[in-house]
C-alpha atoms as a PDB file:
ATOM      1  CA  UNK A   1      95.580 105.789  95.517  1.00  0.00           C
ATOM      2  CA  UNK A   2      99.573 105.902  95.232  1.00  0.00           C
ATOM      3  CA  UNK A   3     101.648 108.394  97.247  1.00  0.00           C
ATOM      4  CA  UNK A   4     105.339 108.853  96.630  1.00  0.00           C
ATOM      5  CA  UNK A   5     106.915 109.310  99.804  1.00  0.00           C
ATOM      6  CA  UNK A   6     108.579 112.602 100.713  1.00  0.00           C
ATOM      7  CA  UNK A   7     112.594 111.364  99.402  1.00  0.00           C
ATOM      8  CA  UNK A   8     111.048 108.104  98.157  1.00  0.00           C
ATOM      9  CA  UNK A   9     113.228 106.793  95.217  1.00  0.00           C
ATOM     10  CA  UNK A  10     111.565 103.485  93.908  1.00  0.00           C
ATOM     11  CA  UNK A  11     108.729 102.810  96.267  1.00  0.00           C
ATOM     12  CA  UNK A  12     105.400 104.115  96.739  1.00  0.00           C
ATOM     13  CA  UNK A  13     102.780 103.547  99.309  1.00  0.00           C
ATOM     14  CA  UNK A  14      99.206 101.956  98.108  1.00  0.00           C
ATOM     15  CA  UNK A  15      96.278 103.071 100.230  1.00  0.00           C
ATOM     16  CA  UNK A  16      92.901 102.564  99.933  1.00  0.00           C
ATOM     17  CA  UNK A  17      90.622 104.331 103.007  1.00  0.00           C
ATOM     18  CA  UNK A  18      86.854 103.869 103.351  1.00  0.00           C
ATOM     19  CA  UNK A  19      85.060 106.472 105.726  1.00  0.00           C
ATOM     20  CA  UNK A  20      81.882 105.651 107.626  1.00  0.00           C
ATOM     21  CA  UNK A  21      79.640 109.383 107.860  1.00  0.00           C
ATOM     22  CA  UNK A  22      76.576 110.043 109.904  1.00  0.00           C
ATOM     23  CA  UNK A  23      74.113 110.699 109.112  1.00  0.00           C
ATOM     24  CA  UNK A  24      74.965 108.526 105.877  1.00  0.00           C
ATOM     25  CA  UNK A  25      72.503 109.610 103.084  1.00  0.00           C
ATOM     26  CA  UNK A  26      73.697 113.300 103.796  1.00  0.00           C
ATOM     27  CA  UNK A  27      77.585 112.149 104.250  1.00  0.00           C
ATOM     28  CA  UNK A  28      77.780 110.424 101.026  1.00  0.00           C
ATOM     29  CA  UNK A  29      76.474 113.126  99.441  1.00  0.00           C
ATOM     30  CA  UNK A  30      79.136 115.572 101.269  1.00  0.00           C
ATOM     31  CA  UNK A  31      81.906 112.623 100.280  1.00  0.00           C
ATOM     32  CA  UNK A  32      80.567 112.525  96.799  1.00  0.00           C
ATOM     33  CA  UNK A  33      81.151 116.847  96.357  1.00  0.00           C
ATOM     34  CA  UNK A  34      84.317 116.812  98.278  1.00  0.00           C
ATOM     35  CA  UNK A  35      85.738 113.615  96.810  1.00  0.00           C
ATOM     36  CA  UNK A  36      88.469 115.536  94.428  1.00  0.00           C
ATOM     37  CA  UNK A  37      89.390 117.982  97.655  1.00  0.00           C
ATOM     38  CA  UNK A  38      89.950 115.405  99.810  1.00  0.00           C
ATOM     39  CA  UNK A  39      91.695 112.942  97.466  1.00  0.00           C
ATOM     40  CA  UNK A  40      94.170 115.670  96.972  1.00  0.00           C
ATOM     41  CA  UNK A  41      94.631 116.528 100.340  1.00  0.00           C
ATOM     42  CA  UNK A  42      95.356 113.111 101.511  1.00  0.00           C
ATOM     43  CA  UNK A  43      97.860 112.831  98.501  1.00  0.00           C
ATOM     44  CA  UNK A  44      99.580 116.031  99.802  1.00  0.00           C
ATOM     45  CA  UNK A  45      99.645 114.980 103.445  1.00  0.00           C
ATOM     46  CA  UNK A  46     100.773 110.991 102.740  1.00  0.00           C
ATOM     47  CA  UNK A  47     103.627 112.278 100.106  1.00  0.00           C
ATOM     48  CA  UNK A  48     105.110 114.900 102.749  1.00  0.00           C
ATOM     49  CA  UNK A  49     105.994 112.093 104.491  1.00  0.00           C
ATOM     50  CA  UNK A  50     109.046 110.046 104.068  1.00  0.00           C
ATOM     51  CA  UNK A  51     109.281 106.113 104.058  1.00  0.00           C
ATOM     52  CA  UNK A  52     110.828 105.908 107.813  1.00  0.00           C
ATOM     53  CA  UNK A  53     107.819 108.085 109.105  1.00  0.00           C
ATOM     54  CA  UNK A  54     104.969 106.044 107.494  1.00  0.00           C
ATOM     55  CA  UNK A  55     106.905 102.924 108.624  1.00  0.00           C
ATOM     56  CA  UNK A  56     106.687 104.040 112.093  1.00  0.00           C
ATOM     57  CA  UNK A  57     103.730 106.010 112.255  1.00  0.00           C
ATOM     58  CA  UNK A  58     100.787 104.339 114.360  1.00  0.00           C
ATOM     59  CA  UNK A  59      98.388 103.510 111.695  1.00  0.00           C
ATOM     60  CA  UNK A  60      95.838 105.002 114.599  1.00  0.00           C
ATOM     61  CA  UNK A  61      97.669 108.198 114.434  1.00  0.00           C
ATOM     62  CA  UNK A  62      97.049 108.710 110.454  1.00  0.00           C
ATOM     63  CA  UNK A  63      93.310 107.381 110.911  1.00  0.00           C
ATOM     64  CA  UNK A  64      92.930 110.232 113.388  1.00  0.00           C
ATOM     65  CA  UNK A  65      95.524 112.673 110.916  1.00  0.00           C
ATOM     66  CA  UNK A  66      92.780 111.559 108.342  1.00  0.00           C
ATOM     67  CA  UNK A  67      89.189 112.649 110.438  1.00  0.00           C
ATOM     68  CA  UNK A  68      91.047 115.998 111.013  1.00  0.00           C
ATOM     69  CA  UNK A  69      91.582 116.486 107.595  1.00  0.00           C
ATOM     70  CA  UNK A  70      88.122 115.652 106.436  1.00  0.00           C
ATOM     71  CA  UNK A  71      87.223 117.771 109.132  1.00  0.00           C
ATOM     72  CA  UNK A  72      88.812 120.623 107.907  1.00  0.00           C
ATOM     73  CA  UNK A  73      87.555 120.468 104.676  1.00  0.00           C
ATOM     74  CA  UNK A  74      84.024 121.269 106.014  1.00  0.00           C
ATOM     75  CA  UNK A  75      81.666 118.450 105.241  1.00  0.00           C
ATOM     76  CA  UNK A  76      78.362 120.505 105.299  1.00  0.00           C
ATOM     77  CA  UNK A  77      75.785 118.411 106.843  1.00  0.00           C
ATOM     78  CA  UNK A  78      77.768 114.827 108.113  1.00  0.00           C
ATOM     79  CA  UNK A  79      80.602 114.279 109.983  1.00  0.00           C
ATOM     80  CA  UNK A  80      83.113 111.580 109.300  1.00  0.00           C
ATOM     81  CA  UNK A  81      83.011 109.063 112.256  1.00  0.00           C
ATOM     82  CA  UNK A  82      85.033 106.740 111.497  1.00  0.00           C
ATOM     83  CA  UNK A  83      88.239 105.703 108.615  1.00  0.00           C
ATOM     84  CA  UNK A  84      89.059 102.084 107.927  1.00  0.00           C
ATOM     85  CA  UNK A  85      92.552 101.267 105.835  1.00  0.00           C
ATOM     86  CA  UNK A  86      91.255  98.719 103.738  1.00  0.00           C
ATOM     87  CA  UNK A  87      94.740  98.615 101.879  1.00  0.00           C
ATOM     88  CA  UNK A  88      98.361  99.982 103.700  1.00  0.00           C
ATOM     89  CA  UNK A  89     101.011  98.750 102.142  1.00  0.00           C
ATOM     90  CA  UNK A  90     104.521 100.054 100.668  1.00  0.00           C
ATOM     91  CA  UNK A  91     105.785  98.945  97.232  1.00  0.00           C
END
């Protein structure tokens, strides 16, 4: 997905984030219902912040911002245990 930065004039960030669930029949399921919800939550999380705070920002820090989110969001019968970046990068 592409976020524009909170103040972001020309650049955008890229991101791309896979989740491992358990159990994982049940979690893909979950991820498959929520997909939309949480697609829009990370958009609104990632875009209220601006270029110097992503820059800075732990990448650890947003994988664990991330599992709170998903957490929030009530997955009904999995649990996401882990979030990989498999693309970070500004433009």
């Amino acid at each position: 997905m592409r976020v524009n930065p909170a103040g972001a004039t020309d650049g955008h960030l890229r991101v791309e984030v896979a989740f491992k669930v358990c159990p994982s029949v049940d979690g893909m399921v979950d991820m498959r219902r929520k997909h939309i919800e949480l697609k829009h939550s990370l958009i609104s999380r990632l875009s209220s912040k601006t270029e110097a705070e992503i820059e800075t920002h732990r990448v650890e820090n947003l994988r664990r911002e991330i599992m709170a989110l998903t957490d929030e969001k009530g997955l009904r019968s999995s649990r996401v245990i882990d979030v990989r970046f498999t693309k970070f990068e500004m433009e």
